[in-house]
N, C-alpha and C. Protein backbone atom coordinates (compact mmCIF):
# COMPACT_ATOMS: atom_id res chain seq x y z
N UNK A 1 -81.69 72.06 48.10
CA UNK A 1 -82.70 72.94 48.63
C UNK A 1 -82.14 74.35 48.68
N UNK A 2 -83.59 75.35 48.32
CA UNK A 2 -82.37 76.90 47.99
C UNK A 2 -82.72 77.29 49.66
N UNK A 3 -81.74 77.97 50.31
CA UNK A 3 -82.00 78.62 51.21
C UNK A 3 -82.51 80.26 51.40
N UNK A 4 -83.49 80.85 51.89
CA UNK A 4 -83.69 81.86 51.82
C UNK A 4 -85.24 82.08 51.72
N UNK A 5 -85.75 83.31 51.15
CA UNK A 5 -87.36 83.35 50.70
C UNK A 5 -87.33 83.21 49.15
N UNK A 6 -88.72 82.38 48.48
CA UNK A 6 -88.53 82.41 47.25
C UNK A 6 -89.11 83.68 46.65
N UNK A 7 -88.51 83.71 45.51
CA UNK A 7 -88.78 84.86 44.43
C UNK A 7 -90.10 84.69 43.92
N UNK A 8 -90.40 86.05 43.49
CA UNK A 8 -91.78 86.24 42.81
C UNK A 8 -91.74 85.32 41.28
N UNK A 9 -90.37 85.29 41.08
CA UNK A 9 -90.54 83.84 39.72
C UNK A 9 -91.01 82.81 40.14
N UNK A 10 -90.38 82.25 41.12
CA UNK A 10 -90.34 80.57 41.75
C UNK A 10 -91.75 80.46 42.08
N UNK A 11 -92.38 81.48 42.95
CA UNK A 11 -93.95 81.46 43.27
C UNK A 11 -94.88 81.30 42.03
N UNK A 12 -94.22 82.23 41.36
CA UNK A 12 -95.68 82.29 40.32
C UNK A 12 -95.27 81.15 38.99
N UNK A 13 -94.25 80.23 38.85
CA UNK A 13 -93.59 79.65 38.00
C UNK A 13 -94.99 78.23 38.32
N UNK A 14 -95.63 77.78 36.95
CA UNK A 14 -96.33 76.72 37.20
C UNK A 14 -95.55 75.32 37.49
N UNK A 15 -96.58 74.18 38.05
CA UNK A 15 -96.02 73.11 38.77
C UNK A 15 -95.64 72.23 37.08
N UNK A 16 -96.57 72.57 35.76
CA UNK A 16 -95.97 71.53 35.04
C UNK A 16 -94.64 71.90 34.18
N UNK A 17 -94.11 73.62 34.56
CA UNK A 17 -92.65 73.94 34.06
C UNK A 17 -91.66 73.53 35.07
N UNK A 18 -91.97 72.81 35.96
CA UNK A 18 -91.08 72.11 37.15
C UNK A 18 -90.71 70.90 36.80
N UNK A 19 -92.13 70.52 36.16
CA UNK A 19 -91.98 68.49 36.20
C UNK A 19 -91.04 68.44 35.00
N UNK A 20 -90.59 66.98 35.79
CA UNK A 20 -89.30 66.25 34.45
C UNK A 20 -89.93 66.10 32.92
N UNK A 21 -89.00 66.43 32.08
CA UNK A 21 -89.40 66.48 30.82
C UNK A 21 -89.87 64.28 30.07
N UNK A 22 -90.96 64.54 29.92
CA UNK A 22 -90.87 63.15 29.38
C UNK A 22 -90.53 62.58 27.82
N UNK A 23 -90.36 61.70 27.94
CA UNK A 23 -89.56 60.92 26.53
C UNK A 23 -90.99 60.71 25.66
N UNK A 24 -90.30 60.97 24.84
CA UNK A 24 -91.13 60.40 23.29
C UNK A 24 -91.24 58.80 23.57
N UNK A 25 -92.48 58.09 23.74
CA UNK A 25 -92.09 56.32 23.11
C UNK A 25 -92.67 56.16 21.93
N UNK A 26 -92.06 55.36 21.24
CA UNK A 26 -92.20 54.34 19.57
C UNK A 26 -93.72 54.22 20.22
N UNK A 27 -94.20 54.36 18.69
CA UNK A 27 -95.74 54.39 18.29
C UNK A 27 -96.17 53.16 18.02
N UNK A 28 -96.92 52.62 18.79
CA UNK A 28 -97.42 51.07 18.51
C UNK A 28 -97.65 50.01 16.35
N UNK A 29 -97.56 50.86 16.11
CA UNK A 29 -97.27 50.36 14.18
C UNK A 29 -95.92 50.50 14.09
N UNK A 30 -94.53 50.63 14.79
CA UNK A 30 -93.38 50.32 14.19
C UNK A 30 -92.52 48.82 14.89
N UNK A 31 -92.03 48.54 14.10
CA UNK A 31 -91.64 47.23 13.93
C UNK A 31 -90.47 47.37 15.06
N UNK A 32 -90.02 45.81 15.45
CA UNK A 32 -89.44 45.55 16.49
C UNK A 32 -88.37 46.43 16.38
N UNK A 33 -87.52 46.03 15.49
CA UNK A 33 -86.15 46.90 15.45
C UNK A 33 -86.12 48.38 14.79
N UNK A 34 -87.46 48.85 14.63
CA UNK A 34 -87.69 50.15 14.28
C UNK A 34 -87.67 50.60 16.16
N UNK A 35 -88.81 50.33 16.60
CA UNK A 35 -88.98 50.34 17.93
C UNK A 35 -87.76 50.42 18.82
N UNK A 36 -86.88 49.44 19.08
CA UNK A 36 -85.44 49.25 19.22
C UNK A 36 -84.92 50.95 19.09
N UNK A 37 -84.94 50.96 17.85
CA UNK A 37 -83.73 51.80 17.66
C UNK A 37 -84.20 53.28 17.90
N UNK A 38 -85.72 53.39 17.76
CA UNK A 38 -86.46 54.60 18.45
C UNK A 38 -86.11 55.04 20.03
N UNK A 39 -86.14 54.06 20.95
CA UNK A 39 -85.86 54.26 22.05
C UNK A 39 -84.22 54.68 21.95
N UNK A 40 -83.88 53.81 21.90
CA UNK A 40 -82.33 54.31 21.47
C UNK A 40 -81.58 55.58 21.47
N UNK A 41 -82.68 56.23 20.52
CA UNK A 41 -82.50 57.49 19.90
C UNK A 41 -82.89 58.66 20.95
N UNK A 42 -83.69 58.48 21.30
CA UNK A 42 -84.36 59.11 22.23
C UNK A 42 -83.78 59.13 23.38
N UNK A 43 -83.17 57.69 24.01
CA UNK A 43 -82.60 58.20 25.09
C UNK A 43 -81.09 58.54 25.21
N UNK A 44 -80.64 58.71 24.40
CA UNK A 44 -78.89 59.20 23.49
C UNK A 44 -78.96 60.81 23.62
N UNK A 45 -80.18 61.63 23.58
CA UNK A 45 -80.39 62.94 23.79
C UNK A 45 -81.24 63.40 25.37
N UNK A 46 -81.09 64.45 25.39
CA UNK A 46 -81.48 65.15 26.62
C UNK A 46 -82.99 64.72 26.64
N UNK A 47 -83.78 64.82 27.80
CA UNK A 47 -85.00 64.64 27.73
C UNK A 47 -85.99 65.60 26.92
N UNK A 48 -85.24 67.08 26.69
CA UNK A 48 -86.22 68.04 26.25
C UNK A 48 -85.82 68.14 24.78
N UNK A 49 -84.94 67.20 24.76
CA UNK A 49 -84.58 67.39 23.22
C UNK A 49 -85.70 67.59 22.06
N UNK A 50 -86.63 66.34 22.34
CA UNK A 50 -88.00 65.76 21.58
C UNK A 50 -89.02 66.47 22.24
N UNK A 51 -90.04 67.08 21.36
CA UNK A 51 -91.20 67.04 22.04
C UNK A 51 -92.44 66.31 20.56
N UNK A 52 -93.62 66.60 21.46
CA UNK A 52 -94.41 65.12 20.81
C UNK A 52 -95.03 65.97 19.20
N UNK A 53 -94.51 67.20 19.16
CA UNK A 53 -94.64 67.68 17.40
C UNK A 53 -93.59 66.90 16.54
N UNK A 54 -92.22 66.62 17.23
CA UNK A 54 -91.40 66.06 16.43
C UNK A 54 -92.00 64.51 16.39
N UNK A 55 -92.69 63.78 16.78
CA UNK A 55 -92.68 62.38 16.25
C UNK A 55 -93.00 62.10 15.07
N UNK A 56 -93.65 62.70 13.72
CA UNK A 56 -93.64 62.11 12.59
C UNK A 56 -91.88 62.45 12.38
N UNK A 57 -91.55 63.24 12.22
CA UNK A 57 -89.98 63.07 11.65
C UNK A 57 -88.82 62.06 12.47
N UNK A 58 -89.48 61.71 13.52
CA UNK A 58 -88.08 61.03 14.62
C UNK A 58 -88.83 59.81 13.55
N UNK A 59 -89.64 59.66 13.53
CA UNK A 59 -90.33 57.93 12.80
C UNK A 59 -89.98 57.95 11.75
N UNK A 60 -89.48 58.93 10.83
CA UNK A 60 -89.42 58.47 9.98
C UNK A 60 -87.78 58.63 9.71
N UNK A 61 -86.89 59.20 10.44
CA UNK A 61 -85.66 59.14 10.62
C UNK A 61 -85.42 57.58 10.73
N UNK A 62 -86.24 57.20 12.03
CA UNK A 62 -85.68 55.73 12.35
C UNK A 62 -86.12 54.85 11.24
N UNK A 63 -87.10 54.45 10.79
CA UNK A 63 -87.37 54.11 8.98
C UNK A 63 -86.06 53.88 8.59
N UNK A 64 -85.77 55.21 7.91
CA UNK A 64 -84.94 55.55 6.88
C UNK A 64 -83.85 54.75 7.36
N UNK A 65 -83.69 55.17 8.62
CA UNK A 65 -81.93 54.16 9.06
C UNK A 65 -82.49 52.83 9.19
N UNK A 66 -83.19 51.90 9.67
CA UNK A 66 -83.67 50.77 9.33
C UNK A 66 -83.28 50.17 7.80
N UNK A 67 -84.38 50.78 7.12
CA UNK A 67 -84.05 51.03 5.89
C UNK A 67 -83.03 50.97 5.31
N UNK A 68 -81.90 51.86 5.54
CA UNK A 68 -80.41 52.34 4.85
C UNK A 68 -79.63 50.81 5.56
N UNK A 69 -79.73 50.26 6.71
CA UNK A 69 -78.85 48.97 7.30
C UNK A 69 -79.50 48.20 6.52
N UNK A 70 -80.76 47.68 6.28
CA UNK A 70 -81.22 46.54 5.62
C UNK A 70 -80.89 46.41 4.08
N UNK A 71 -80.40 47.79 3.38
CA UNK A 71 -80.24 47.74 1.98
C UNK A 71 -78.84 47.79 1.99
N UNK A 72 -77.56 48.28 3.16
CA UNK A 72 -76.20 47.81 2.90
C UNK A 72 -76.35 46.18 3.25
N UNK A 73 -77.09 45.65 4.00
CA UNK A 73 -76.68 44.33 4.36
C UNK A 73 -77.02 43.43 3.09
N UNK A 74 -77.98 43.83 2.15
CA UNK A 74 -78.98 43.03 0.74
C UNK A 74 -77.50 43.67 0.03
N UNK A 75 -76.77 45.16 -0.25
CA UNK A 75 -75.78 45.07 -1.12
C UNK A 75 -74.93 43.87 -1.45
N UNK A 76 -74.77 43.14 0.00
CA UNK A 76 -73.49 42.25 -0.63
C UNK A 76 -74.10 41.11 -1.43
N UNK A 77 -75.13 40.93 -2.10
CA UNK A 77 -75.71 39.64 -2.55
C UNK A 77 -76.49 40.38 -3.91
N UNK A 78 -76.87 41.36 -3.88
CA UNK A 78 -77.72 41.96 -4.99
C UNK A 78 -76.99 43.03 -5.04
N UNK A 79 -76.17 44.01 -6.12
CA UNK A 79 -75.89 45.22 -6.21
C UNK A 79 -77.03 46.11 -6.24
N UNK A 80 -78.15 45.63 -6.61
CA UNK A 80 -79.37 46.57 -7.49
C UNK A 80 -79.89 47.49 -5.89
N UNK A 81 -79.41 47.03 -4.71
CA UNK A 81 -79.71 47.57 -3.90
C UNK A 81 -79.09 48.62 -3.32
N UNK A 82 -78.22 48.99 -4.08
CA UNK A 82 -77.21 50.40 -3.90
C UNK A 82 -78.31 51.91 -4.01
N UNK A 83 -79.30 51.36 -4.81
CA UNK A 83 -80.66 53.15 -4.96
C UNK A 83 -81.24 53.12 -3.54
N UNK A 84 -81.90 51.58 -3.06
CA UNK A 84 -82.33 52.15 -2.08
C UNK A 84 -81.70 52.48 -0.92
N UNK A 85 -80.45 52.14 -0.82
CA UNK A 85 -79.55 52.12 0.30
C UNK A 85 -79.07 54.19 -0.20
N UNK A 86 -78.95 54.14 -0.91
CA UNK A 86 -78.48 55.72 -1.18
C UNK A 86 -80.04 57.08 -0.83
N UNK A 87 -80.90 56.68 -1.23
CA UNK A 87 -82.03 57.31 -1.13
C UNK A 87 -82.59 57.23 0.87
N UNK A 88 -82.08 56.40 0.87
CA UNK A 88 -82.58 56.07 2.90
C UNK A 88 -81.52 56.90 3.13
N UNK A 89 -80.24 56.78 2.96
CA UNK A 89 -78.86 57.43 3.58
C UNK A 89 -79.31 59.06 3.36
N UNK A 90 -79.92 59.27 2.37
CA UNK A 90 -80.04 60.46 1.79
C UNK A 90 -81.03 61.29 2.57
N UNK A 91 -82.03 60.83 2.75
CA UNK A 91 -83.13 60.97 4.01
C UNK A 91 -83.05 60.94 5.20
N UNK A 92 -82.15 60.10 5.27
CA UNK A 92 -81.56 59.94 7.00
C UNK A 92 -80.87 61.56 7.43
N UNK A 93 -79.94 61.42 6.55
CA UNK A 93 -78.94 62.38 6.73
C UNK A 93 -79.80 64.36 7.15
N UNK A 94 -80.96 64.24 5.87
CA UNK A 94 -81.51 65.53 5.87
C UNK A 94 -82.71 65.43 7.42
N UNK A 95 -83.02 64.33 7.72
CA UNK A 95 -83.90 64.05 8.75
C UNK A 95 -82.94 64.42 10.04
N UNK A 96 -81.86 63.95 9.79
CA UNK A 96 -80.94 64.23 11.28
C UNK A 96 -80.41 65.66 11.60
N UNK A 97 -80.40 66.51 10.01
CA UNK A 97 -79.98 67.68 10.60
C UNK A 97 -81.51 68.49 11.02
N UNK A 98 -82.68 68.00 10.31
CA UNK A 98 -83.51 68.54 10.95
C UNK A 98 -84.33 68.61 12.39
N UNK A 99 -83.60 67.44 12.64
CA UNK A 99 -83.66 66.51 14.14
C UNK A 99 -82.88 67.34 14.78
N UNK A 100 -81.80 67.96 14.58
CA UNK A 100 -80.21 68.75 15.22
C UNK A 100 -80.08 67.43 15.88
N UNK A 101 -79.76 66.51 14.63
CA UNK A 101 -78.67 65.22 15.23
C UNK A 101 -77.42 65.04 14.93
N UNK A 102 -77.57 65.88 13.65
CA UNK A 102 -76.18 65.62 13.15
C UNK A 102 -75.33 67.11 13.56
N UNK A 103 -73.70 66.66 13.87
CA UNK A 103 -72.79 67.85 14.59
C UNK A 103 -73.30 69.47 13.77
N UNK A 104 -73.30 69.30 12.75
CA UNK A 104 -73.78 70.96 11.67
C UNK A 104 -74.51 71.61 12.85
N UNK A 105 -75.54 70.53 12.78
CA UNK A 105 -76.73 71.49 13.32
C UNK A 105 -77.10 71.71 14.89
N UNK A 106 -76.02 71.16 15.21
CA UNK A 106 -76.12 71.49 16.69
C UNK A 106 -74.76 72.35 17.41
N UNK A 107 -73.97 72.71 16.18
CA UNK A 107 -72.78 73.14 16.27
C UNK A 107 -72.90 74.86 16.04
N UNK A 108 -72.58 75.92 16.73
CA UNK A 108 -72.78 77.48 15.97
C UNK A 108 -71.82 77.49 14.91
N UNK A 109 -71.74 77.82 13.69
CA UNK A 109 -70.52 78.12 12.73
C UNK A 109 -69.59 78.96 13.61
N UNK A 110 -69.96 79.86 13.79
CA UNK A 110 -68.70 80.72 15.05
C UNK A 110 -67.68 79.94 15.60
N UNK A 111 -68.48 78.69 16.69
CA UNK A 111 -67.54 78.50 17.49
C UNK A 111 -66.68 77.15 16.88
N UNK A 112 -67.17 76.58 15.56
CA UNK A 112 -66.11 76.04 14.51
C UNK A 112 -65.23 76.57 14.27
N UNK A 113 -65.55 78.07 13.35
CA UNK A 113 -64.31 79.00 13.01
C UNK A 113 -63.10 79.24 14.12
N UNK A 114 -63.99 79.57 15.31
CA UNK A 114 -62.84 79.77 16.60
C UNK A 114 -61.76 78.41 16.79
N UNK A 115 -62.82 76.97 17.13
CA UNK A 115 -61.46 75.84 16.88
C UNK A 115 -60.67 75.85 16.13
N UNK A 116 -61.44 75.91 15.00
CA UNK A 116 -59.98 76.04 13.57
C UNK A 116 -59.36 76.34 13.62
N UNK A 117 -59.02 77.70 14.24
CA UNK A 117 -57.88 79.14 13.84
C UNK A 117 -57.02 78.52 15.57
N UNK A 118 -58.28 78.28 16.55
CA UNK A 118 -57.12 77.41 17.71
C UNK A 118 -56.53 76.63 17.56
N UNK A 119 -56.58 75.41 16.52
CA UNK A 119 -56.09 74.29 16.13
C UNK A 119 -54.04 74.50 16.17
N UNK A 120 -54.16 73.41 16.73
CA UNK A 120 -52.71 73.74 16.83
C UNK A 120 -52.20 72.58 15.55
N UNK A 121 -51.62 72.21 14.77
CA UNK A 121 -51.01 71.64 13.78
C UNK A 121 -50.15 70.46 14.91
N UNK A 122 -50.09 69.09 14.54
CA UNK A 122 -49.28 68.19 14.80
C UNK A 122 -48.06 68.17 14.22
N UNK A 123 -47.18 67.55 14.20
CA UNK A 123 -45.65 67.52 14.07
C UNK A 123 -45.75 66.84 12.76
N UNK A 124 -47.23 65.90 12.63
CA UNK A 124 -47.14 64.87 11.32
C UNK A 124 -47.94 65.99 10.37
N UNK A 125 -49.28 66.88 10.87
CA UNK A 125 -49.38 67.70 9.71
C UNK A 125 -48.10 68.92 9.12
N UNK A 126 -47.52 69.54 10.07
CA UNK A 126 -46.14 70.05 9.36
C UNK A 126 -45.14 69.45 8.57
N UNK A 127 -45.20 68.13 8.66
CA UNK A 127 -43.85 67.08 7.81
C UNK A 127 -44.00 67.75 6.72
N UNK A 128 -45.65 68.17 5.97
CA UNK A 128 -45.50 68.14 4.55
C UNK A 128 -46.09 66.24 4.26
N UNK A 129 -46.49 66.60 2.43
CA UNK A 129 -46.68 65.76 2.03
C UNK A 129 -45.68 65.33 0.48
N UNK A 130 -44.98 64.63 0.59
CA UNK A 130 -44.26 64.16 -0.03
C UNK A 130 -45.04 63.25 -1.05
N UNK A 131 -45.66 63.15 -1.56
CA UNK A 131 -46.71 62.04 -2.58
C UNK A 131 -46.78 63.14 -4.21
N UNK A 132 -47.23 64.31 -3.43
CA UNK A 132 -47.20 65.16 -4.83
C UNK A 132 -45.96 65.47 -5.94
C-alpha cells in the first residue's frame, strides 16, 4: 500500500490498465498435444508477453514444433522424413524470433557486444589448441 495522497496519474489511470494481464488459451481446433504445449508456452513467459493479435502466429509456432518432434521421431524408421522435419524446424525457428522467443530477439546487440569484450577467457580457452 503507497502511503501518502495519490497522484494526478494514479487518479486518472483507468481500472482496466490496473487489472492483471490475462493469458492467451489454445483455441478449441488444436489437438491434445498441440494444446499441451500451447499452454506451456504461454505460461514459460510473462503474462503481457502475448496479446490476443499474436494468436495466429503462437498456433502456428506450436504446429510447427509438434510437427518438427513428430517428423524427428518418424526419422528413425523412414529417412524420407528429414524435409518435413527440416521445413517445421525452419518455421519454428523464424516463428520464435518473431514471437521474441528465441535469445536474438529478446537480447539488445549492445549488451552482447558488452559481455563479449567482459568475457573473461578460462585457463582451458588460453591452453591453445594443439589439433592444428
Amino acid at each position: 500500500m503507497k502511503r501518502g495522497r495519490k497522484s494526478i496519474a494514479e487518479i486518472t489511470m483507468s481500472p482496466v490498465a490496473n487489472a492483471k494481464a490475462m493469458r492467451l488459451a489454445p483455441p478449441s481446433d488444436l489437438g491434445r498435444d498441440e494444446a499441451a504445449l500451447f499452454r506451456q508456452l504461454v505460461a514459460s513467459c510473462p503474462a503481457e508477453h502475448f496479446v490476443a493479435s499474436d494468436m495466429p502466429l503462437v498456433v502456428s509456432f506450436v504446429q510447427a514444433t509438434v510437427l518438427s518432434r513428430r517428423a524427428a521421431k518418424a526419422l528413425s524408421k523412414d529417412a524420407s522424413y528429414v524435409t518435413v522435419w527440416e521445413k517445421a524446424t525452419r518455421m519454428q525457428a523464424t516463428l520464435a524470433t518473431r514471437l521474441r522467443l528465441a535469445p536474438q530477439s529478446r537480447i539488445d546487440p549492445k549488451t552482447v557486444g558488452r559481455r563479449a569484450t567482459a568475457h573473461r577467457p578460462s585457463a582451458y580457452d588460453l591452453m591453445g589448441n594443439d589439433d592444428d
